[in-house]
C-alpha atoms as a PDB file:
ATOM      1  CA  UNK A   1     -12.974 -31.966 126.561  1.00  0.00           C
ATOM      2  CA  UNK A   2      -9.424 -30.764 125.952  1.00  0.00           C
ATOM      3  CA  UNK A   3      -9.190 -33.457 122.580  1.00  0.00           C
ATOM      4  CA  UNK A   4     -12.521 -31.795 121.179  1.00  0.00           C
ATOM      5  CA  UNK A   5     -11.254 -28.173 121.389  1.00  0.00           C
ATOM      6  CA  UNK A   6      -8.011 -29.632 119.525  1.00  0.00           C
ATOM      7  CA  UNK A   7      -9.881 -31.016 117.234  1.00  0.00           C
ATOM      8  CA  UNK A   8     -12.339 -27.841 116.781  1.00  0.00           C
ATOM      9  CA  UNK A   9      -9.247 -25.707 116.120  1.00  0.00           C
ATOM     10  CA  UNK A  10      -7.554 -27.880 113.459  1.00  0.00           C
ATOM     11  CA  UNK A  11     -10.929 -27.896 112.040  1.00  0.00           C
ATOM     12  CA  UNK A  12     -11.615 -24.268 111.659  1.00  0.00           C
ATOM     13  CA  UNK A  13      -7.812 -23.939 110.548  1.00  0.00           C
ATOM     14  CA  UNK A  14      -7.775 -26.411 107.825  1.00  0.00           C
ATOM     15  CA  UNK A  15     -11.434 -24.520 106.545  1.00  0.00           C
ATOM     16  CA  UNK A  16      -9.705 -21.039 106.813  1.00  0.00           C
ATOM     17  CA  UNK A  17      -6.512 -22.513 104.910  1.00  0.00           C
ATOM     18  CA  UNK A  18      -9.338 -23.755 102.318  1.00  0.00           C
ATOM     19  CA  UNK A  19     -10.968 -20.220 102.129  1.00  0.00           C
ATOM     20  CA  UNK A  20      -8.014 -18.596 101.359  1.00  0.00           C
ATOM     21  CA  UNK A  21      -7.005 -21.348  98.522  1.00  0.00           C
ATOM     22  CA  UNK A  22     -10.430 -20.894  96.646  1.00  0.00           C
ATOM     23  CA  UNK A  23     -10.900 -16.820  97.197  1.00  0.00           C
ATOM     24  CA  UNK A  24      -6.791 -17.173  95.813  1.00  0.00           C
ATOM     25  CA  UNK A  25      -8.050 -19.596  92.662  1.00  0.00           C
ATOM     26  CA  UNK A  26     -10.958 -17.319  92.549  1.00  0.00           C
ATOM     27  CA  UNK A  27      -8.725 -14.333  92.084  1.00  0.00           C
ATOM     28  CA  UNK A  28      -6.432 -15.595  89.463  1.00  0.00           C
ATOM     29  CA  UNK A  29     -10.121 -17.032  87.285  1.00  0.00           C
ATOM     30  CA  UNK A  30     -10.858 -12.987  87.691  1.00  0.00           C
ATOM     31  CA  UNK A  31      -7.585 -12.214  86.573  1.00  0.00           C
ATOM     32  CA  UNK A  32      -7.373 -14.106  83.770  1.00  0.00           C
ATOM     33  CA  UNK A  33     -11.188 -13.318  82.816  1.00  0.00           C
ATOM     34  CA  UNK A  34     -10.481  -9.837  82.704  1.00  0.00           C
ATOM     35  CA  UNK A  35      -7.114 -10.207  80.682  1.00  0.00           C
ATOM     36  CA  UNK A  36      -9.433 -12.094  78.247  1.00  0.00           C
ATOM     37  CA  UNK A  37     -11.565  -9.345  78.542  1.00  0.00           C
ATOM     38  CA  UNK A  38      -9.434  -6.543  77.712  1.00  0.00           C
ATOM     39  CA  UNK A  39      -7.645  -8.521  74.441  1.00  0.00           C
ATOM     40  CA  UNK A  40     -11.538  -9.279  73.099  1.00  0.00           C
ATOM     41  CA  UNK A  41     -12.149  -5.092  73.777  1.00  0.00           C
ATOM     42  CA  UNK A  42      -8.666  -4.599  71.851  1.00  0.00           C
ATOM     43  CA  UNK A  43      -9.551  -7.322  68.941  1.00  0.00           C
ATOM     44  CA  UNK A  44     -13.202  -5.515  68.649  1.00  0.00           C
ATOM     45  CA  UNK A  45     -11.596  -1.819  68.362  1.00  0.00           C
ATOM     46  CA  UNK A  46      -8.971  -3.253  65.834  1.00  0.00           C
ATOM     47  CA  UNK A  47     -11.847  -4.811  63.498  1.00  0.00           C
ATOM     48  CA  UNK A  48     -13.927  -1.422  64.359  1.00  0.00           C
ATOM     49  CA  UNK A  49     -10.717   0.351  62.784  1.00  0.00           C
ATOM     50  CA  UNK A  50     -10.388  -2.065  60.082  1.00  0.00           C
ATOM     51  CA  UNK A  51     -13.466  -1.587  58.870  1.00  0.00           C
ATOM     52  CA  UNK A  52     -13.141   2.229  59.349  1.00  0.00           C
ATOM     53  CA  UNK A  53      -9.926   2.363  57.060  1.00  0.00           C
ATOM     54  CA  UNK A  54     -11.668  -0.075  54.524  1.00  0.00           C
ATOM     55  CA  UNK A  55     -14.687   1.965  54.150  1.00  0.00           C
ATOM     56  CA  UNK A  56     -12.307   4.925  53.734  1.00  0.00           C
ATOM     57  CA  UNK A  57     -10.415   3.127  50.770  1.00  0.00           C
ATOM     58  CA  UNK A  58     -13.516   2.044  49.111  1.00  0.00           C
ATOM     59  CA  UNK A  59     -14.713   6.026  49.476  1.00  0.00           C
ATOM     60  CA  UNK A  60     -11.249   7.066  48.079  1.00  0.00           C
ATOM     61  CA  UNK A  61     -11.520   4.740  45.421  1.00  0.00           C
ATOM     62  CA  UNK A  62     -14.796   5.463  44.527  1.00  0.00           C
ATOM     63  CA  UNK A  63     -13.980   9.038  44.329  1.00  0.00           C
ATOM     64  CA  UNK A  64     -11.038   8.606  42.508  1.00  0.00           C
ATOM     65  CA  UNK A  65     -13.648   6.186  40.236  1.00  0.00           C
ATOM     66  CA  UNK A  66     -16.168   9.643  39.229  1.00  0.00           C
ATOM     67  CA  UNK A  67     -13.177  11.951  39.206  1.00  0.00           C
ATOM     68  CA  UNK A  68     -11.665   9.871  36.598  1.00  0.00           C
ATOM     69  CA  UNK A  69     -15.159   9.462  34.608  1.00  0.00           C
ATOM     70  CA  UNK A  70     -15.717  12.601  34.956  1.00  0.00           C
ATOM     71  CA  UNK A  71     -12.522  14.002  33.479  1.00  0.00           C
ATOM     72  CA  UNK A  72     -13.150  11.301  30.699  1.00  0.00           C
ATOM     73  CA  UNK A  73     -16.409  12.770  29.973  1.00  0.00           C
ATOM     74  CA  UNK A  74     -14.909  16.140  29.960  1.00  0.00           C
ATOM     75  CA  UNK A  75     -12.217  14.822  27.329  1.00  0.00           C
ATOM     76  CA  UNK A  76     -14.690  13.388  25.274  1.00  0.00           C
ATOM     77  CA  UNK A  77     -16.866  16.715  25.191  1.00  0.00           C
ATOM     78  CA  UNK A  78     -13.949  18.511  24.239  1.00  0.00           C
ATOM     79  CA  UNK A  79     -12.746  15.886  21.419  1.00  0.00           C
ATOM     80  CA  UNK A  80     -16.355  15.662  20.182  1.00  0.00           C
ATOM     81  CA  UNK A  81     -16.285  19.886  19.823  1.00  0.00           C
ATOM     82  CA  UNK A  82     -13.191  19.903  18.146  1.00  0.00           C
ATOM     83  CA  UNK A  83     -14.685  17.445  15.828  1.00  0.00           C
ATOM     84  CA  UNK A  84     -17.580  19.206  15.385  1.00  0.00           C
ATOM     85  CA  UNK A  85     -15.566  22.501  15.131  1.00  0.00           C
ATOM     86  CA  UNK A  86     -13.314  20.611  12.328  1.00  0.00           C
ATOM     87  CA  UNK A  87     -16.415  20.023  10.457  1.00  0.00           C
ATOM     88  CA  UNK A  88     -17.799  23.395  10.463  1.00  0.00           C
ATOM     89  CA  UNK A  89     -14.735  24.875   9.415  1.00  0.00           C
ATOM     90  CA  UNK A  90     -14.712  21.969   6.400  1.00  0.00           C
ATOM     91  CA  UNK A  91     -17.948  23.099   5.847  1.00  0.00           C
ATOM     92  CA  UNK A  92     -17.037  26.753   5.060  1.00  0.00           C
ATOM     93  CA  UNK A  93     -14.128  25.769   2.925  1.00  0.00           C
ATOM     94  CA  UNK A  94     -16.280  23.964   0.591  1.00  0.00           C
ATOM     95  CA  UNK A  95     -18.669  26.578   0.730  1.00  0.00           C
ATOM     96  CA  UNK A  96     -15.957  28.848  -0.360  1.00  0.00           C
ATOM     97  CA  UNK A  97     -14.935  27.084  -2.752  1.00  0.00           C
ATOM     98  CA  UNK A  98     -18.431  26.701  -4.516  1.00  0.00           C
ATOM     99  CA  UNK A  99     -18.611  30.347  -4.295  1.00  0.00           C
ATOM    100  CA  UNK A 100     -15.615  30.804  -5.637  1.00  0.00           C
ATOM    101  CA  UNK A 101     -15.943  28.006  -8.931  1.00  0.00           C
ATOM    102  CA  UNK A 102     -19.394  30.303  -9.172  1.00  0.00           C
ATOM    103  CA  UNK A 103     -17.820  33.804  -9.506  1.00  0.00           C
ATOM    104  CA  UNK A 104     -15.307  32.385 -11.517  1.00  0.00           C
ATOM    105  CA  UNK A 105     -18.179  30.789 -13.264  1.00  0.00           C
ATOM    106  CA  UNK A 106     -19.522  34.255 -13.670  1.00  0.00           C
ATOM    107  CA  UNK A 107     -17.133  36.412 -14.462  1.00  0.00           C
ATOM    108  CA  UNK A 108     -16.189  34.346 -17.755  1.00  0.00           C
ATOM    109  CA  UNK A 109     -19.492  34.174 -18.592  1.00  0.00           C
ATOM    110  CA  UNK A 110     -19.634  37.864 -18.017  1.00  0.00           C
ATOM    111  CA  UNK A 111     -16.332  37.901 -20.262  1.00  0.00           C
ATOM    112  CA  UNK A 112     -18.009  36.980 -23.552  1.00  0.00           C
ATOM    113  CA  UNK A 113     -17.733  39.354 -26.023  1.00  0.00           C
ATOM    114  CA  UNK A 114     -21.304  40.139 -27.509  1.00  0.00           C
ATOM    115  CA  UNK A 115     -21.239  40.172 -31.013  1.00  0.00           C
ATOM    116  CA  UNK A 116     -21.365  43.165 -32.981  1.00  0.00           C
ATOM    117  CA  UNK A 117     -24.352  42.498 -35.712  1.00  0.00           C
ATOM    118  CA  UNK A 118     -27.595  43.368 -33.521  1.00  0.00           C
ATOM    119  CA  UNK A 119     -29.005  40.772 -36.160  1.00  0.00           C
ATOM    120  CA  UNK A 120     -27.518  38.193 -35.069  1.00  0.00           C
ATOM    121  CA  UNK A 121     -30.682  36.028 -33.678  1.00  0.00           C
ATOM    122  CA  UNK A 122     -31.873  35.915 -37.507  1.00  0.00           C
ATOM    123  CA  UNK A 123     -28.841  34.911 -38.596  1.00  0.00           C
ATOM    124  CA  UNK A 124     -28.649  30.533 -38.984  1.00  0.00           C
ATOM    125  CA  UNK A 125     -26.890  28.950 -35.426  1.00  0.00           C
ATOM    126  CA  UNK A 126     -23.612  27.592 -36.721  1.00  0.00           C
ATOM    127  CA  UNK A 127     -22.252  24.422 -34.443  1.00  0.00           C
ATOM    128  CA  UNK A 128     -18.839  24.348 -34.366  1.00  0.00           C
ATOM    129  CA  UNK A 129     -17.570  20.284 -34.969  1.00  0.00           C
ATOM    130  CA  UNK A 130     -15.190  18.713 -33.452  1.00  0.00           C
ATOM    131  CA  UNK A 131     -13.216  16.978 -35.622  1.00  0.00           C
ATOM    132  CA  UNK A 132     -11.491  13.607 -34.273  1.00  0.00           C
ATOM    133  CA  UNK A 133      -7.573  13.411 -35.874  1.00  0.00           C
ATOM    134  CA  UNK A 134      -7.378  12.076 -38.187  1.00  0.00           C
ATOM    135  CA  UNK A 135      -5.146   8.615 -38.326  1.00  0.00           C
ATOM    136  CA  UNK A 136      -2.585   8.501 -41.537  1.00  0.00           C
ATOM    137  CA  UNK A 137      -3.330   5.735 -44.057  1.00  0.00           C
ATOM    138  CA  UNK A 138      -0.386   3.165 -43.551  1.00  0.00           C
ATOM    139  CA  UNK A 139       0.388   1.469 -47.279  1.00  0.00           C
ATOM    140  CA  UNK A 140       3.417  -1.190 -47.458  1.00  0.00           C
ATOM    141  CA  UNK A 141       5.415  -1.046 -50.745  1.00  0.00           C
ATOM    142  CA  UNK A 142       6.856  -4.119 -51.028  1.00  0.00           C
ATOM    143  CA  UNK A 143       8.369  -3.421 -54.431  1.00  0.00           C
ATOM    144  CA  UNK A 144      10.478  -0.946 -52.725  1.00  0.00           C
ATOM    145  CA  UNK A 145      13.807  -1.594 -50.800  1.00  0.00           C
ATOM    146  CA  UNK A 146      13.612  -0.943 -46.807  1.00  0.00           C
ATOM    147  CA  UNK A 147      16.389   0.458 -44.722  1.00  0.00           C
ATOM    148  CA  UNK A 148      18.094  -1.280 -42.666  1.00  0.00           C
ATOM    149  CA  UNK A 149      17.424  -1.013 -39.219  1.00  0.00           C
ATOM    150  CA  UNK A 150      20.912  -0.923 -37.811  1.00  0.00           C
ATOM    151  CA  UNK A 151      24.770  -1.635 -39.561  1.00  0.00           C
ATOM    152  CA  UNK A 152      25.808  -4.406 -38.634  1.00  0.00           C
ATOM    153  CA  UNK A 153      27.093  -8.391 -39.590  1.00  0.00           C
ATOM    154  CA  UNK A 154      24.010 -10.957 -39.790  1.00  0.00           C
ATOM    155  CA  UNK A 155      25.511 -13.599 -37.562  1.00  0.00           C
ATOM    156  CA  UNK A 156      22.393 -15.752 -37.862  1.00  0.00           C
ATOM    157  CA  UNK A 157      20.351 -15.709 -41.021  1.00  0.00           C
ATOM    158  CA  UNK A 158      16.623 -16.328 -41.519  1.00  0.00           C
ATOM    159  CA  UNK A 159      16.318 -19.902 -41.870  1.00  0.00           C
ATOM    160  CA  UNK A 160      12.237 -22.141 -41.714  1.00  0.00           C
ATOM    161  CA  UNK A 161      12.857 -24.209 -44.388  1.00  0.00           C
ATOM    162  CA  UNK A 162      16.131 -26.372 -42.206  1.00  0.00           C
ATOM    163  CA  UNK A 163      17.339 -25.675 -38.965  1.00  0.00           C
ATOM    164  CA  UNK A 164      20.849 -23.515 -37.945  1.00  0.00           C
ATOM    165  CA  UNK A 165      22.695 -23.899 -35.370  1.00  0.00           C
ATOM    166  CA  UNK A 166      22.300 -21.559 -32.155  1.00  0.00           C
ATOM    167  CA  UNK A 167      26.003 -21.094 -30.084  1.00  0.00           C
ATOM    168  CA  UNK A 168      24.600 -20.077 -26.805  1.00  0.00           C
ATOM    169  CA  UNK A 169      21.229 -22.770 -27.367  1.00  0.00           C
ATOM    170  CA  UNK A 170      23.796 -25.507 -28.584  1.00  0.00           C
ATOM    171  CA  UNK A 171      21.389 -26.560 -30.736  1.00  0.00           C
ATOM    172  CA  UNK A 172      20.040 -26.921 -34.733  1.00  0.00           C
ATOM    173  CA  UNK A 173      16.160 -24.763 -34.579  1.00  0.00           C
ATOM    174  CA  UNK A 174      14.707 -22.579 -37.170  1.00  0.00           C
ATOM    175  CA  UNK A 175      14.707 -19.107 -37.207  1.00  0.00           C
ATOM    176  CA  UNK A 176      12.337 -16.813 -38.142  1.00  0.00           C
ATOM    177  CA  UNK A 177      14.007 -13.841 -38.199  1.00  0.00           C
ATOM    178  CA  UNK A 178      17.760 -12.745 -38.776  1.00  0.00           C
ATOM    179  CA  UNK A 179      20.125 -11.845 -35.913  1.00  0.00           C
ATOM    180  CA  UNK A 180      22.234  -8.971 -36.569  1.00  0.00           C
ATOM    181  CA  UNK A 181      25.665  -8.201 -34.458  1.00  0.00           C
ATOM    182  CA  UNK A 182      25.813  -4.582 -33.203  1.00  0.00           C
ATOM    183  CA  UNK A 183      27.368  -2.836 -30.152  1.00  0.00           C
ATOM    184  CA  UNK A 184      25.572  -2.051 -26.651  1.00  0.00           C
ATOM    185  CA  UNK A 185      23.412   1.136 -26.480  1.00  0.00           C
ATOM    186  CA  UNK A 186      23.050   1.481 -30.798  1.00  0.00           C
ATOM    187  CA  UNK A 187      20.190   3.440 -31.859  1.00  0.00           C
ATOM    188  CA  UNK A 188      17.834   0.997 -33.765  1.00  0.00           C
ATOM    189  CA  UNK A 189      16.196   2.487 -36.606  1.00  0.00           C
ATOM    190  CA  UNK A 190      12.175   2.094 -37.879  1.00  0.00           C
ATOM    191  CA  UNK A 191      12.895   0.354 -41.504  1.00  0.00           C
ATOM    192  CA  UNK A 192       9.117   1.707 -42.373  1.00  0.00           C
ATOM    193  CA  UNK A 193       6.867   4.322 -41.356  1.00  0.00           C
ATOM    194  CA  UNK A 194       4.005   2.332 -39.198  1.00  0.00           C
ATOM    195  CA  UNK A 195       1.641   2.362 -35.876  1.00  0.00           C
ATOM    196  CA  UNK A 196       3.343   0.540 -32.663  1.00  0.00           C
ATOM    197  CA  UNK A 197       1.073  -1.819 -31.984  1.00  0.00           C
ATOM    198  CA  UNK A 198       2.784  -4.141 -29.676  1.00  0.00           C
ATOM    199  CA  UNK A 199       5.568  -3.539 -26.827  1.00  0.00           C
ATOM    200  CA  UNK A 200       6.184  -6.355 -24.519  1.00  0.00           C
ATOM    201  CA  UNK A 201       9.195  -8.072 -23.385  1.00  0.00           C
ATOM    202  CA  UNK A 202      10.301 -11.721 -23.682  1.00  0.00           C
ATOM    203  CA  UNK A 203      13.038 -14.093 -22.194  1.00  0.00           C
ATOM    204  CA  UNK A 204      14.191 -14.790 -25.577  1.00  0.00           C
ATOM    205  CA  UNK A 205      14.397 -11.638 -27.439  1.00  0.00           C
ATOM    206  CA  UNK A 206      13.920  -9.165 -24.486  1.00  0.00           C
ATOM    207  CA  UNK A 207      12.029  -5.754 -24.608  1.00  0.00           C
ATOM    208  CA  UNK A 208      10.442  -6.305 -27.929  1.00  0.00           C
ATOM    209  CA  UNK A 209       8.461  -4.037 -30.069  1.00  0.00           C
ATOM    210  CA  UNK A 210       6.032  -4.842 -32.924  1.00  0.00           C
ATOM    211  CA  UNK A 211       5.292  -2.009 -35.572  1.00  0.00           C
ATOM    212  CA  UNK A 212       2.266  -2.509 -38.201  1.00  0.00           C
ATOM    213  CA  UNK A 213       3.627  -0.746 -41.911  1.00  0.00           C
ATOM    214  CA  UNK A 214       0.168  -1.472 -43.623  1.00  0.00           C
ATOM    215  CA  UNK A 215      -1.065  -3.792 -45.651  1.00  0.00           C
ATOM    216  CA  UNK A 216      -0.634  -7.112 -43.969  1.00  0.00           C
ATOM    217  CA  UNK A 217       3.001  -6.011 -42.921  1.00  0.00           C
ATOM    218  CA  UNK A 218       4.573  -5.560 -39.807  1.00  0.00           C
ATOM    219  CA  UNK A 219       8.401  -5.188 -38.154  1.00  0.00           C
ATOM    220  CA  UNK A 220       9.487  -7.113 -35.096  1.00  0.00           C
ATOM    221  CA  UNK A 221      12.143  -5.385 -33.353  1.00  0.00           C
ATOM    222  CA  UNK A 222      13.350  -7.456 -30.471  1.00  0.00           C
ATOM    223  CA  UNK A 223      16.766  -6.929 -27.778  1.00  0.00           C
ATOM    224  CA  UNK A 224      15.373  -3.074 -27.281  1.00  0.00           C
ATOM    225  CA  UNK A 225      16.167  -1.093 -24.387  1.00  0.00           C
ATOM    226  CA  UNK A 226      15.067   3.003 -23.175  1.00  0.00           C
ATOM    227  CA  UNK A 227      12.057   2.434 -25.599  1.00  0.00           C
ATOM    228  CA  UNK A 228      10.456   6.030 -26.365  1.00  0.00           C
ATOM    229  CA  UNK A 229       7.360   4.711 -28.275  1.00  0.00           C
ATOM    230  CA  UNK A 230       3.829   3.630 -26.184  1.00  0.00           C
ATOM    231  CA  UNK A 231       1.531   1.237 -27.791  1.00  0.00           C
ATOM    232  CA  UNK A 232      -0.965   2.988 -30.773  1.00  0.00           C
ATOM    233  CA  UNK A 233       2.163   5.730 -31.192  1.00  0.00           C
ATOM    234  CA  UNK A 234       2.837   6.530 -34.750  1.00  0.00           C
ATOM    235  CA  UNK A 235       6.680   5.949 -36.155  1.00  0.00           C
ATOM    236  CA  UNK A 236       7.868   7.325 -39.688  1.00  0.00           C
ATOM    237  CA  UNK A 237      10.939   5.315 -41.691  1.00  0.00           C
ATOM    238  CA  UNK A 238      14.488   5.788 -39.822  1.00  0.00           C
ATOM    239  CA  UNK A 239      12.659   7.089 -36.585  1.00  0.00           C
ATOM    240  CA  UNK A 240      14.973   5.549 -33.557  1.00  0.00           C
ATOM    241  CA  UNK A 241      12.710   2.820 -31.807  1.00  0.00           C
ATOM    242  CA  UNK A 242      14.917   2.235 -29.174  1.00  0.00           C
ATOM    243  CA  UNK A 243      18.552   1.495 -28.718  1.00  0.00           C
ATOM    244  CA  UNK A 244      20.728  -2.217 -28.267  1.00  0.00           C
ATOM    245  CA  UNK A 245      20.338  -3.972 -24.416  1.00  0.00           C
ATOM    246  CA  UNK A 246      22.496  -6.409 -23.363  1.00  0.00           C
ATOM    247  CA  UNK A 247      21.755  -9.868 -24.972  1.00  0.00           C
ATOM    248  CA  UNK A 248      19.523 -11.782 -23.162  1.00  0.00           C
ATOM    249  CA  UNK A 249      20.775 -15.861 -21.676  1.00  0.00           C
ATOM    250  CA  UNK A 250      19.606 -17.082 -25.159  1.00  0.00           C
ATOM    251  CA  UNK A 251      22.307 -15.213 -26.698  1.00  0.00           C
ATOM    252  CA  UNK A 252      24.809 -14.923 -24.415  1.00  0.00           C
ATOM    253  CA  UNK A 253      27.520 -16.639 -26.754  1.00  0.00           C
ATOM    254  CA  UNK A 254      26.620 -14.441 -29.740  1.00  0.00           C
ATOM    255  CA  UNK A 255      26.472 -11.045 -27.939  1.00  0.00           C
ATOM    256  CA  UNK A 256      24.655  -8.368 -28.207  1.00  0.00           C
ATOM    257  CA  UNK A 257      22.337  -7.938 -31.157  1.00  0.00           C
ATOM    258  CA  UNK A 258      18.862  -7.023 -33.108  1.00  0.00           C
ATOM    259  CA  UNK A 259      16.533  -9.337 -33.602  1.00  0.00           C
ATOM    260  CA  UNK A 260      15.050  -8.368 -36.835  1.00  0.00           C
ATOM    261  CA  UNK A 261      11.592 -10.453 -37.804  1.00  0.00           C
ATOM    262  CA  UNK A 262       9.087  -9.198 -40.933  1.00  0.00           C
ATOM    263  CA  UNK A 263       6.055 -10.711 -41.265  1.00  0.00           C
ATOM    264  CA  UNK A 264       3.263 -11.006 -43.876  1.00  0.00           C
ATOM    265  CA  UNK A 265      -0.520 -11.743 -42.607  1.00  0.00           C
ATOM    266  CA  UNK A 266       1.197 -12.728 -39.524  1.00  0.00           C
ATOM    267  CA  UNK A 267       3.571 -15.538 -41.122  1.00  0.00           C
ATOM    268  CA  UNK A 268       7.089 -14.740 -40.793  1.00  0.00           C
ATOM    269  CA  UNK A 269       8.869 -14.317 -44.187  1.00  0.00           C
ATOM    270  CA  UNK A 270      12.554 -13.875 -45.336  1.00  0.00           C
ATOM    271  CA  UNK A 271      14.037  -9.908 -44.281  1.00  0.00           C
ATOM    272  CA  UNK A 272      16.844 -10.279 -46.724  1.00  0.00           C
ATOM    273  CA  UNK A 273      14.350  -9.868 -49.287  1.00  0.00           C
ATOM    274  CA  UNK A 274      13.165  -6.795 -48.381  1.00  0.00           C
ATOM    275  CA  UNK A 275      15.975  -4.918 -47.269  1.00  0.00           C
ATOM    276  CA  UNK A 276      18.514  -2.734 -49.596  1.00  0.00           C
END
């Protein structure tokens, strides 16, 4: 009787000892649960905040989106105002200035002088002309002896029946002209009265200038600088044409010079025979 209340004791000890272990694991399940709880709550108000700032960006941004567009619209109302101001104001100049050719317009009209004869609308209209100028008649006497066109020492003659030897070249060629030695800056002188009818330049002779004296004659001038003739200009005898350049590299060794060339129908022919 005595063993079973031993054993009745231990019993109900070893169950309360249990009791107390599960209400303890029990408590520390709660504990935990509501720990897990409270972060989830804290997680779920952070995102709830999150959201709440990133809906206020987005509404900033957005603002700052139609503030911008609108202050662009604005810019481009003004711009398009000026521009149509600008216009306007272009507008009335021209006017102006219509009105103004149109007085002026007037007031010589205005300015004519009536004439005097009250008979005048029986009298016959009379129309002025307008006469063109009229060009002088170039004639080429070649019985007569030209002037030279500078002073100066023929250092290469005109030669196209056998070649002559060039310095600077090194070389026998024919020439179709004749090469006279003169100083830098010379005046060159028209050996004929003529029309210019040519000015070009050329690696050989230079600034070259080509005057037509009539008749199937013309006068190539060639090593020509400070020219003061145009193409179609009209030159009388001893007129200065120009003045001596520096030779060009195809007569470097002979210096500086005029090339002198007369022609007849286009075909060169001898100067010396010609000149006085």
């Amino acid at each position: 009787m005595e063993g079973d209340r031993m054993r009745n004791r231990r019993a109900s000890a070893f169950f309360n000892r249990k009791s107390y272990l599960i209400a303890a694991v029990i408590m520390v399940v709660a504990a935990f649960g509501m720990t897990g709880l409270y972060y989830s709550q804290q997680e779920q108000k952070q995102e709830a905040e999150l959201v709440k700032e990133q809906k206020a960006q987005i509404q900033q941004a957005k603002a700052e989106d139609d503030a911008r567009q609108k202050a662009n619209e604005a810019a481009n109302k003004i711009a398009e105002a000026e521009k149509k101001k600008k216009a306007q104001e272009k507008e009335k100049e021209k006017q102006k200035e219509k009105e103004k050719q149109k007085e002026e317009e007037t007031a010589q009209v205005s300015g004519i002088i009536p004439p005097e004869d009250d008979n005048f609308m029986d009298e016959p209209e009379v129309v002025s002309e307008v006469q063109a100028p009229v060009e002088p008649i170039l004639q080429f006497d070649a019985q007569a002896d030209l002037g030279w066109p500078i002073q100066g020492n023929v250092i290469l003659n005109y030669s196209m029946d056998q070649t002559v030897y060039f310095a600077t070249l090194d070389q026998y060629k024919y020439n179709p002209a004749v090469i006279i030695q003169t100083d830098v800056n010379t005046p060159v002188k028209a050996v004929a009265a003529g029309k210019v009818t040519d000015i070009s330049t050329s690696e050989e002779t230079g600034n070259t200038m080509t005057v037509d004296m009539g008749d199937g004659y013309s006068a190539i001038y060639g090593q020509l600088k400070e020219i003061p003739k145009n193409t179609g200009d009209y030159v009388d005898s001893g007129e200065t044409l120009g003045y001596i350049s520096e030779p060009t590299k195809y007569y470097s060794v002979e210096g500086s010079n005029l090339y002198f060339q007369l022609q007849k129908d286009g075909v060169p022919v001898d100067p010396m025979g010609y000149l006085q």
